[in-house]
PDB file of N, CA and C in Angstrom:
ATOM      1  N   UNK A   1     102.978 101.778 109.775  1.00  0.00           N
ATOM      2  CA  UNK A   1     101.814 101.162 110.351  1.00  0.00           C
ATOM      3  C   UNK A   1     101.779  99.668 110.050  1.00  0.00           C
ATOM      4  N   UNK A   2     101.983  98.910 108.972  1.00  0.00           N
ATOM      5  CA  UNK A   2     101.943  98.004 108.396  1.00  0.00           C
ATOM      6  C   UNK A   2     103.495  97.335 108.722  1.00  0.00           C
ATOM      7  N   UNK A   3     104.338  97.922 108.704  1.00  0.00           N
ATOM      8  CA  UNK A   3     105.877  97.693 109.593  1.00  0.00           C
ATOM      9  C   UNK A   3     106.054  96.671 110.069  1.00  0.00           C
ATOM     10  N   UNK A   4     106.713  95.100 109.975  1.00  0.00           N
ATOM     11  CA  UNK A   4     106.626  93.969 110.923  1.00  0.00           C
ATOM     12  C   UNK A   4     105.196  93.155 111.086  1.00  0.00           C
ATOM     13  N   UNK A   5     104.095  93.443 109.953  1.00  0.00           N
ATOM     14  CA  UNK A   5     103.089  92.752 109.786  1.00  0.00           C
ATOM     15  C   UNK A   5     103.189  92.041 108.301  1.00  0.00           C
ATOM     16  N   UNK A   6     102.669  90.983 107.860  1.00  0.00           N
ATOM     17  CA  UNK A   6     102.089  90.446 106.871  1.00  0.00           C
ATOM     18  C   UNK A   6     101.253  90.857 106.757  1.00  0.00           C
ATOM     19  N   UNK A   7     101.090  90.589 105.273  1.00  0.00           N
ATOM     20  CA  UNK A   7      99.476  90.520 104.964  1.00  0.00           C
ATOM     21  C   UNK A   7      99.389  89.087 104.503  1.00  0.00           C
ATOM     22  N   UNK A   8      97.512  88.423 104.067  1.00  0.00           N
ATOM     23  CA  UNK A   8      97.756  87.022 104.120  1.00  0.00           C
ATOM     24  C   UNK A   8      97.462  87.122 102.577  1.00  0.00           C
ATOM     25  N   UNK A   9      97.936  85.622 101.726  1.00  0.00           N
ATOM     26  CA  UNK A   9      98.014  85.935 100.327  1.00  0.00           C
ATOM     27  C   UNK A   9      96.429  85.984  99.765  1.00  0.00           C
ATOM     28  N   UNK A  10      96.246  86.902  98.903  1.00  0.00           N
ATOM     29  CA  UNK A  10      94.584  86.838  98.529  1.00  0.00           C
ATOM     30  C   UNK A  10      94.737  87.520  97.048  1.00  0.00           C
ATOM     31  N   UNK A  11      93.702  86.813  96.514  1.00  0.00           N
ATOM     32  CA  UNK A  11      93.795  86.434  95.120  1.00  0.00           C
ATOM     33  C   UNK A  11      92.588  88.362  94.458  1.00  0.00           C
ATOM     34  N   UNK A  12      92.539  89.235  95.101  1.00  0.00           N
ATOM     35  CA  UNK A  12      91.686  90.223  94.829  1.00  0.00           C
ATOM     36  C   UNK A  12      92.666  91.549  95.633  1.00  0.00           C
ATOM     37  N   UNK A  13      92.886  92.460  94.880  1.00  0.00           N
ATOM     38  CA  UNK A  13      93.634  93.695  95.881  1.00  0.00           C
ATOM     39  C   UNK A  13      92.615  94.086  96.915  1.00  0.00           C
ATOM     40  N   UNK A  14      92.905  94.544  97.658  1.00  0.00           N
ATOM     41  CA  UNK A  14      92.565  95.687  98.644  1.00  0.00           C
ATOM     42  C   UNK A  14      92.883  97.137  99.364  1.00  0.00           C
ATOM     43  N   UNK A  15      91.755  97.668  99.297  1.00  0.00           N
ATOM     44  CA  UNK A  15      91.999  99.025  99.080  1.00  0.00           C
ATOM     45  C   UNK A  15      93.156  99.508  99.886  1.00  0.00           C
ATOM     46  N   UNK A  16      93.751 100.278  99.641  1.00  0.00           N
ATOM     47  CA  UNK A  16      94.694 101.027 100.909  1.00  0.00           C
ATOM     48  C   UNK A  16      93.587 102.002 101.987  1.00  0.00           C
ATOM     49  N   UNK A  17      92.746 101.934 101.847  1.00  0.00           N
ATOM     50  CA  UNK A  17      92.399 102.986 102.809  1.00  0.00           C
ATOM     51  C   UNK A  17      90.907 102.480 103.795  1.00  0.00           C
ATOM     52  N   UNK A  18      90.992 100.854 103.552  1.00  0.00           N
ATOM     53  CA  UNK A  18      90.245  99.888 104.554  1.00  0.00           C
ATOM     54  C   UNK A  18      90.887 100.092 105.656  1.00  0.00           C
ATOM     55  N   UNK A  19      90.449 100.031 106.875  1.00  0.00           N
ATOM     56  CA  UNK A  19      91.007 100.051 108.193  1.00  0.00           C
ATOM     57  C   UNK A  19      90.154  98.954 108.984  1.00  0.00           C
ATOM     58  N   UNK A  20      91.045  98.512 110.126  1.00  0.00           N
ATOM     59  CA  UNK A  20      90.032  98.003 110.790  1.00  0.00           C
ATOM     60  C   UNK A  20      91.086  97.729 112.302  1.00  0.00           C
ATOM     61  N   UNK A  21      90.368  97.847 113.881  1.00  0.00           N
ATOM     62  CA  UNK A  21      91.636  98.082 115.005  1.00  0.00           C
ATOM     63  C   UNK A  21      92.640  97.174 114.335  1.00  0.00           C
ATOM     64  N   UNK A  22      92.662  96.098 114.052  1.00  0.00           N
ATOM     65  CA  UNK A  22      93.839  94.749 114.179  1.00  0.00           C
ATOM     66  C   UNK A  22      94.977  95.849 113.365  1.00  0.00           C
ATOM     67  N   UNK A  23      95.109  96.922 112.317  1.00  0.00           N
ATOM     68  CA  UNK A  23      96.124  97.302 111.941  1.00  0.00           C
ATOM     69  C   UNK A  23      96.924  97.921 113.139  1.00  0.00           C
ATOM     70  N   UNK A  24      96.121  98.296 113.952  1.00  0.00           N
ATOM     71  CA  UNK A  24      96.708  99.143 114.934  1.00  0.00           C
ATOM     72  C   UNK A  24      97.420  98.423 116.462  1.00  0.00           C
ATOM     73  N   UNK A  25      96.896  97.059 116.216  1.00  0.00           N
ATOM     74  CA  UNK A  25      97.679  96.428 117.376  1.00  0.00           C
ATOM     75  C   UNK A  25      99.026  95.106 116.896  1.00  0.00           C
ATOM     76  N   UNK A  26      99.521  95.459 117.601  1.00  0.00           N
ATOM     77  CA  UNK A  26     100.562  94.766 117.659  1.00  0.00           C
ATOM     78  C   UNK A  26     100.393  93.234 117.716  1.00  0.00           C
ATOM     79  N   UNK A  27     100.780  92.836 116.493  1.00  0.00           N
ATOM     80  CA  UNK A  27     100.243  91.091 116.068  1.00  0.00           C
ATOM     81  C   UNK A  27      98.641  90.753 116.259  1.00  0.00           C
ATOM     82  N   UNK A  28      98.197  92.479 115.469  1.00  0.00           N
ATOM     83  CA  UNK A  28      96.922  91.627 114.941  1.00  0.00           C
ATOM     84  C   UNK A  28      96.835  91.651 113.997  1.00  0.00           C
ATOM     85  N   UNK A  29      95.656  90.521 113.748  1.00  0.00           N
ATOM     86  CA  UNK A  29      95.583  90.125 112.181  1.00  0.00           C
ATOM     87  C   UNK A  29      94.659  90.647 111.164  1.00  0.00           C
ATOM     88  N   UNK A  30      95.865  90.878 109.955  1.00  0.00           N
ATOM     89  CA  UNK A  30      95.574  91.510 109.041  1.00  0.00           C
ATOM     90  C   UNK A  30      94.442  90.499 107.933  1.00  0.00           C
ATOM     91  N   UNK A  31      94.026  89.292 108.595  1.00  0.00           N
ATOM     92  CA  UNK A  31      93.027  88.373 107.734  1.00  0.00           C
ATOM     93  C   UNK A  31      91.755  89.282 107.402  1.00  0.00           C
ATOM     94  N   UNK A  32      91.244  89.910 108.636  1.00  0.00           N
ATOM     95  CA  UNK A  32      90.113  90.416 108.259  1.00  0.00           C
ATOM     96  C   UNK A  32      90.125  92.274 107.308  1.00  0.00           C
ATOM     97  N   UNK A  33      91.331  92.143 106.565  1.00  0.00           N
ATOM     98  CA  UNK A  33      91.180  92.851 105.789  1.00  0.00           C
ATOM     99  C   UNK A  33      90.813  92.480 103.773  1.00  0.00           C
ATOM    100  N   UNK A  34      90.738  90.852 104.462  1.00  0.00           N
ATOM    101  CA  UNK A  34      90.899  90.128 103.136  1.00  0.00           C
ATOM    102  C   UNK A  34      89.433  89.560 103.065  1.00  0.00           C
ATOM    103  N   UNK A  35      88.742  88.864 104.410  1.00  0.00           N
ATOM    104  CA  UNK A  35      88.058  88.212 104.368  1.00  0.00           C
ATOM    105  C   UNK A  35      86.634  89.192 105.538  1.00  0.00           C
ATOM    106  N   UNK A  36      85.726  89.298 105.009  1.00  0.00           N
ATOM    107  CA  UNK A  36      85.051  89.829 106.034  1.00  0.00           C
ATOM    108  C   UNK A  36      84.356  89.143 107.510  1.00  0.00           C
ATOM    109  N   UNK A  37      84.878  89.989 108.322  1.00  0.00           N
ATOM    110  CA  UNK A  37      84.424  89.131 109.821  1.00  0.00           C
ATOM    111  C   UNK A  37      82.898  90.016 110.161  1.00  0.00           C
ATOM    112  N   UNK A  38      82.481  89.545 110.264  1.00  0.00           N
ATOM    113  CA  UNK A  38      80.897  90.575 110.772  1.00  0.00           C
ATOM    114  C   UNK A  38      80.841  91.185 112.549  1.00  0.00           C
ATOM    115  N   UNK A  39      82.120  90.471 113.000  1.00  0.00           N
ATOM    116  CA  UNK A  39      82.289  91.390 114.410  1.00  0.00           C
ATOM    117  C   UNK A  39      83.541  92.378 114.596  1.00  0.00           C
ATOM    118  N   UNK A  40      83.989  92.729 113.201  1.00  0.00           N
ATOM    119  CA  UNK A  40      85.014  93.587 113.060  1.00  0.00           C
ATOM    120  C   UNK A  40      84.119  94.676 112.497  1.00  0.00           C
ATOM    121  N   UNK A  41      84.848  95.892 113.074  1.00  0.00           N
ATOM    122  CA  UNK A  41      84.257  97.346 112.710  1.00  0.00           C
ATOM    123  C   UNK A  41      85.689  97.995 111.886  1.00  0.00           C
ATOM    124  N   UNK A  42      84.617  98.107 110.172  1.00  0.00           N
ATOM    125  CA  UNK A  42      85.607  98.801 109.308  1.00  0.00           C
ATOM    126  C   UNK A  42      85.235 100.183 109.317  1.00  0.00           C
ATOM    127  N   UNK A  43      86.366 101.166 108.812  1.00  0.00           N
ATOM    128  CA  UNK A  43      85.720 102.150 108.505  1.00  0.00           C
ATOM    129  C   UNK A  43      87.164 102.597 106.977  1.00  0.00           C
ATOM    130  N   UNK A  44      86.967 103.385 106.571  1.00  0.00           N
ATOM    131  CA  UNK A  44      87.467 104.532 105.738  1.00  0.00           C
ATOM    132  C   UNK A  44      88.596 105.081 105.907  1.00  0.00           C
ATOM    133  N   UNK A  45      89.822 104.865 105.615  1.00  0.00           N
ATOM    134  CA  UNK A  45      90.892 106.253 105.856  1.00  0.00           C
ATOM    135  C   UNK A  45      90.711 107.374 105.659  1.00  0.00           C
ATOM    136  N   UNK A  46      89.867 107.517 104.106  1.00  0.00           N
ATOM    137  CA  UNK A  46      89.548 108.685 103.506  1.00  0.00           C
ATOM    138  C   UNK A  46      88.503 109.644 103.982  1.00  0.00           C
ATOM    139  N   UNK A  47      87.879 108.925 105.317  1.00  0.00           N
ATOM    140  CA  UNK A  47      86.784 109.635 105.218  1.00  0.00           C
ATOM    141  C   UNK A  47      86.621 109.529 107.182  1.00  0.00           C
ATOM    142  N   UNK A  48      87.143 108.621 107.388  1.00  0.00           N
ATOM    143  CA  UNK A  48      87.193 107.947 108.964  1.00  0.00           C
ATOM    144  C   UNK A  48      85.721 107.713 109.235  1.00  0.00           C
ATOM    145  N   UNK A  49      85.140 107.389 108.672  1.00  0.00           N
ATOM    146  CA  UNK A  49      83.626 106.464 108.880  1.00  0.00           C
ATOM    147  C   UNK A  49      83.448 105.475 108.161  1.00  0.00           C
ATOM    148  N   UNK A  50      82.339 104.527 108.287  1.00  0.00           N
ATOM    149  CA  UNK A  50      81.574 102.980 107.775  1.00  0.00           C
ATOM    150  C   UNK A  50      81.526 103.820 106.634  1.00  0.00           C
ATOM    151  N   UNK A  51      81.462 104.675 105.781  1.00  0.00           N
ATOM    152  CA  UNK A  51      81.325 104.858 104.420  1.00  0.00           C
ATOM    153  C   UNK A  51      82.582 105.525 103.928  1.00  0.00           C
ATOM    154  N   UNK A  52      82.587 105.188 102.514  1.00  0.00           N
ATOM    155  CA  UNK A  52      83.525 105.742 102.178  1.00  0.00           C
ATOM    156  C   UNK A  52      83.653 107.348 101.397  1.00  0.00           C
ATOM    157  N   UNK A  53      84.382 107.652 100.703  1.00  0.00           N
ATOM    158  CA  UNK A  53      84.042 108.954  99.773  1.00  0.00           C
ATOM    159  C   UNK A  53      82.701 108.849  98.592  1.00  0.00           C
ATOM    160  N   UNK A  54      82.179 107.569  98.525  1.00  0.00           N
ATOM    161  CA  UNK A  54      80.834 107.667  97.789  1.00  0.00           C
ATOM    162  C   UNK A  54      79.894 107.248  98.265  1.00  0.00           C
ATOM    163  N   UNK A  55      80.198 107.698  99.562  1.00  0.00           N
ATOM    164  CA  UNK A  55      78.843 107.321 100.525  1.00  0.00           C
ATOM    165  C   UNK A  55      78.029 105.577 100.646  1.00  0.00           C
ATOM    166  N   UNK A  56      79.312 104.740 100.239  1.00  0.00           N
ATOM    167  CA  UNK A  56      78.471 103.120 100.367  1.00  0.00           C
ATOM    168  C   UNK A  56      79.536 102.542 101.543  1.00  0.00           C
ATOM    169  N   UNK A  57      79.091 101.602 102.420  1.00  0.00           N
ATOM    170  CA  UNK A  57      79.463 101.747 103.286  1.00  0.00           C
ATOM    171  C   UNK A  57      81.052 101.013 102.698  1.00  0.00           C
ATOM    172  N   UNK A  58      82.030 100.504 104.218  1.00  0.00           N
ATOM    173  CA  UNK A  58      82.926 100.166 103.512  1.00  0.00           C
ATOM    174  C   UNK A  58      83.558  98.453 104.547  1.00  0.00           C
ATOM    175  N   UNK A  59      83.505  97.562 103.738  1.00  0.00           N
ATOM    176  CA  UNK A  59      84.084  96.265 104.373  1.00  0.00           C
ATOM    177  C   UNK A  59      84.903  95.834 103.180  1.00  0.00           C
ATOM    178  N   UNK A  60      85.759  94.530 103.649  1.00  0.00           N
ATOM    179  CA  UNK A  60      86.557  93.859 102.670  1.00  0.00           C
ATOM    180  C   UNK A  60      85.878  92.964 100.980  1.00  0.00           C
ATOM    181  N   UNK A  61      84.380  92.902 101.715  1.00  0.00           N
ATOM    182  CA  UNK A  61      83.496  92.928 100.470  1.00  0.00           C
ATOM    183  C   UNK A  61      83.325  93.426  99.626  1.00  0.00           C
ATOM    184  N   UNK A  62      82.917  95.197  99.822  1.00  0.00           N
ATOM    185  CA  UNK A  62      82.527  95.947  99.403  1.00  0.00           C
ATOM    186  C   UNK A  62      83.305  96.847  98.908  1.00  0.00           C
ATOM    187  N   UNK A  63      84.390  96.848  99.395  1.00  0.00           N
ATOM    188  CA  UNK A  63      85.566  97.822  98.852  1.00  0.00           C
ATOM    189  C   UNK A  63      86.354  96.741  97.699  1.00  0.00           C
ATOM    190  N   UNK A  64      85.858  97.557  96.578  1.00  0.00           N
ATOM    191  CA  UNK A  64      86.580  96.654  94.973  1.00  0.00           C
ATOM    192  C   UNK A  64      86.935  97.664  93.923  1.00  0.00           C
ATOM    193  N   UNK A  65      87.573  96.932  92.888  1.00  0.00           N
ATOM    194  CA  UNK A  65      87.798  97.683  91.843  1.00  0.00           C
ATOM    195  C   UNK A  65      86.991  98.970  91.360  1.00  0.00           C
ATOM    196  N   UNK A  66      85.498  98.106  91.322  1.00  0.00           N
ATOM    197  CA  UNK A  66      84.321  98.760  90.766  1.00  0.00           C
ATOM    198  C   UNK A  66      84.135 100.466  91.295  1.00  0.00           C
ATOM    199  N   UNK A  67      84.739 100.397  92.608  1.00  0.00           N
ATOM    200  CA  UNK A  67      84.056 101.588  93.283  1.00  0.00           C
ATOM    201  C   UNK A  67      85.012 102.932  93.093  1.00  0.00           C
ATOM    202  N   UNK A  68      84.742 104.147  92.554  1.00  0.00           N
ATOM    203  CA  UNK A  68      85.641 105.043  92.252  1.00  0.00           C
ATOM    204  C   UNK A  68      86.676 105.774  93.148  1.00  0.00           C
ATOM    205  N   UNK A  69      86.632 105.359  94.536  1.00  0.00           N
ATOM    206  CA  UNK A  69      87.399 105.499  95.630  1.00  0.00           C
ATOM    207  C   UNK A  69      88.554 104.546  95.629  1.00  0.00           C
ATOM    208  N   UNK A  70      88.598 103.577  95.233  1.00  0.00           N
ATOM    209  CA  UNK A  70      89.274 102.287  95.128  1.00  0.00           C
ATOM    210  C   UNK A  70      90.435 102.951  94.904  1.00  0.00           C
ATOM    211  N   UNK A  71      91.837 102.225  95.882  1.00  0.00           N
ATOM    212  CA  UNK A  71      93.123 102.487  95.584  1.00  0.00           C
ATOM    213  C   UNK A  71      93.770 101.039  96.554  1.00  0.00           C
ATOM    214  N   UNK A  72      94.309 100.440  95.355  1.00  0.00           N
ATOM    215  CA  UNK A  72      94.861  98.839  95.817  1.00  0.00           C
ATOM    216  C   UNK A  72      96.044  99.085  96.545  1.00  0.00           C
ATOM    217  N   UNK A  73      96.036  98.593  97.566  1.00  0.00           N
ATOM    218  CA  UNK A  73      97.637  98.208  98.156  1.00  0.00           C
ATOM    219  C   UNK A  73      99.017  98.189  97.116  1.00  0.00           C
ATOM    220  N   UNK A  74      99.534  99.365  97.101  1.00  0.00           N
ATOM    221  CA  UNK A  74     100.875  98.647  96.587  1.00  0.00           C
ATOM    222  C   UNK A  74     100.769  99.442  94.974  1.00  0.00           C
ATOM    223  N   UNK A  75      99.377 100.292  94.590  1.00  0.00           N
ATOM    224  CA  UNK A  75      99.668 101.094  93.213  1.00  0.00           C
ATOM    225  C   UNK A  75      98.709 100.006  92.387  1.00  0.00           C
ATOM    226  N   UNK A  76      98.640 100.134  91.232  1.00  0.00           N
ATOM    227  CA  UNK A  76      97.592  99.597  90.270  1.00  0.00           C
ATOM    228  C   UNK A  76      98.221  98.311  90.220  1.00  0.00           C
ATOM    229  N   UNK A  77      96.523  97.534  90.110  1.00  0.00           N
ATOM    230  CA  UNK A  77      96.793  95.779  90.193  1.00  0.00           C
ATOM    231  C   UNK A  77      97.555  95.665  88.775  1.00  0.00           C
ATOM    232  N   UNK A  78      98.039  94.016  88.872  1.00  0.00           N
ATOM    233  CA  UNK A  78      98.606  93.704  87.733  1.00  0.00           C
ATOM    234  C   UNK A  78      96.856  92.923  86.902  1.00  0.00           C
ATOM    235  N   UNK A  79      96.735  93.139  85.489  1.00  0.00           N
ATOM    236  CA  UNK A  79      95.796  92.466  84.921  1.00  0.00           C
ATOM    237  C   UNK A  79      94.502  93.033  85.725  1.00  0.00           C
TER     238      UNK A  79
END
């Protein structure tokens, strides 16, 4: 899925299981998985809705360490 895309460099992981269409099209951009756009519609891998497995909803904001669903790109952050 991710195959022949970047991601852009950002100083905070992100979850693996944020979605949003741009993964799904061909040269779109993966920015608004870093930065939140308010006319992009996220939802959940885990759950395929605006919330996630603990029921808060889910954007590039809101999806962090803190939240017990949390699983970073790529396996546990460094530090």
């Amino acid at each position: 899925m991710l195959q022949g895309k970047t991601l852009p460099i950002f100083d905070k992981p992100i979850c693996e299981n944020l979605r949003t269409k741009a993964i799904y099209i061909p040269g779109g951009n993966l920015q608004n998985l870093v930065e939140y756009n308010p006319s992009t519609h996220y939802w959940c891998n885990c759950t395929a809705q605006v919330v996630g497995p603990d029921d808060d909803f889910v954007s590039p904001v809101s999806c962090e360490r803190s939240r017990s669903c949390f699983k970073p790109i790529g396996g546990k952050p460094i530090a």
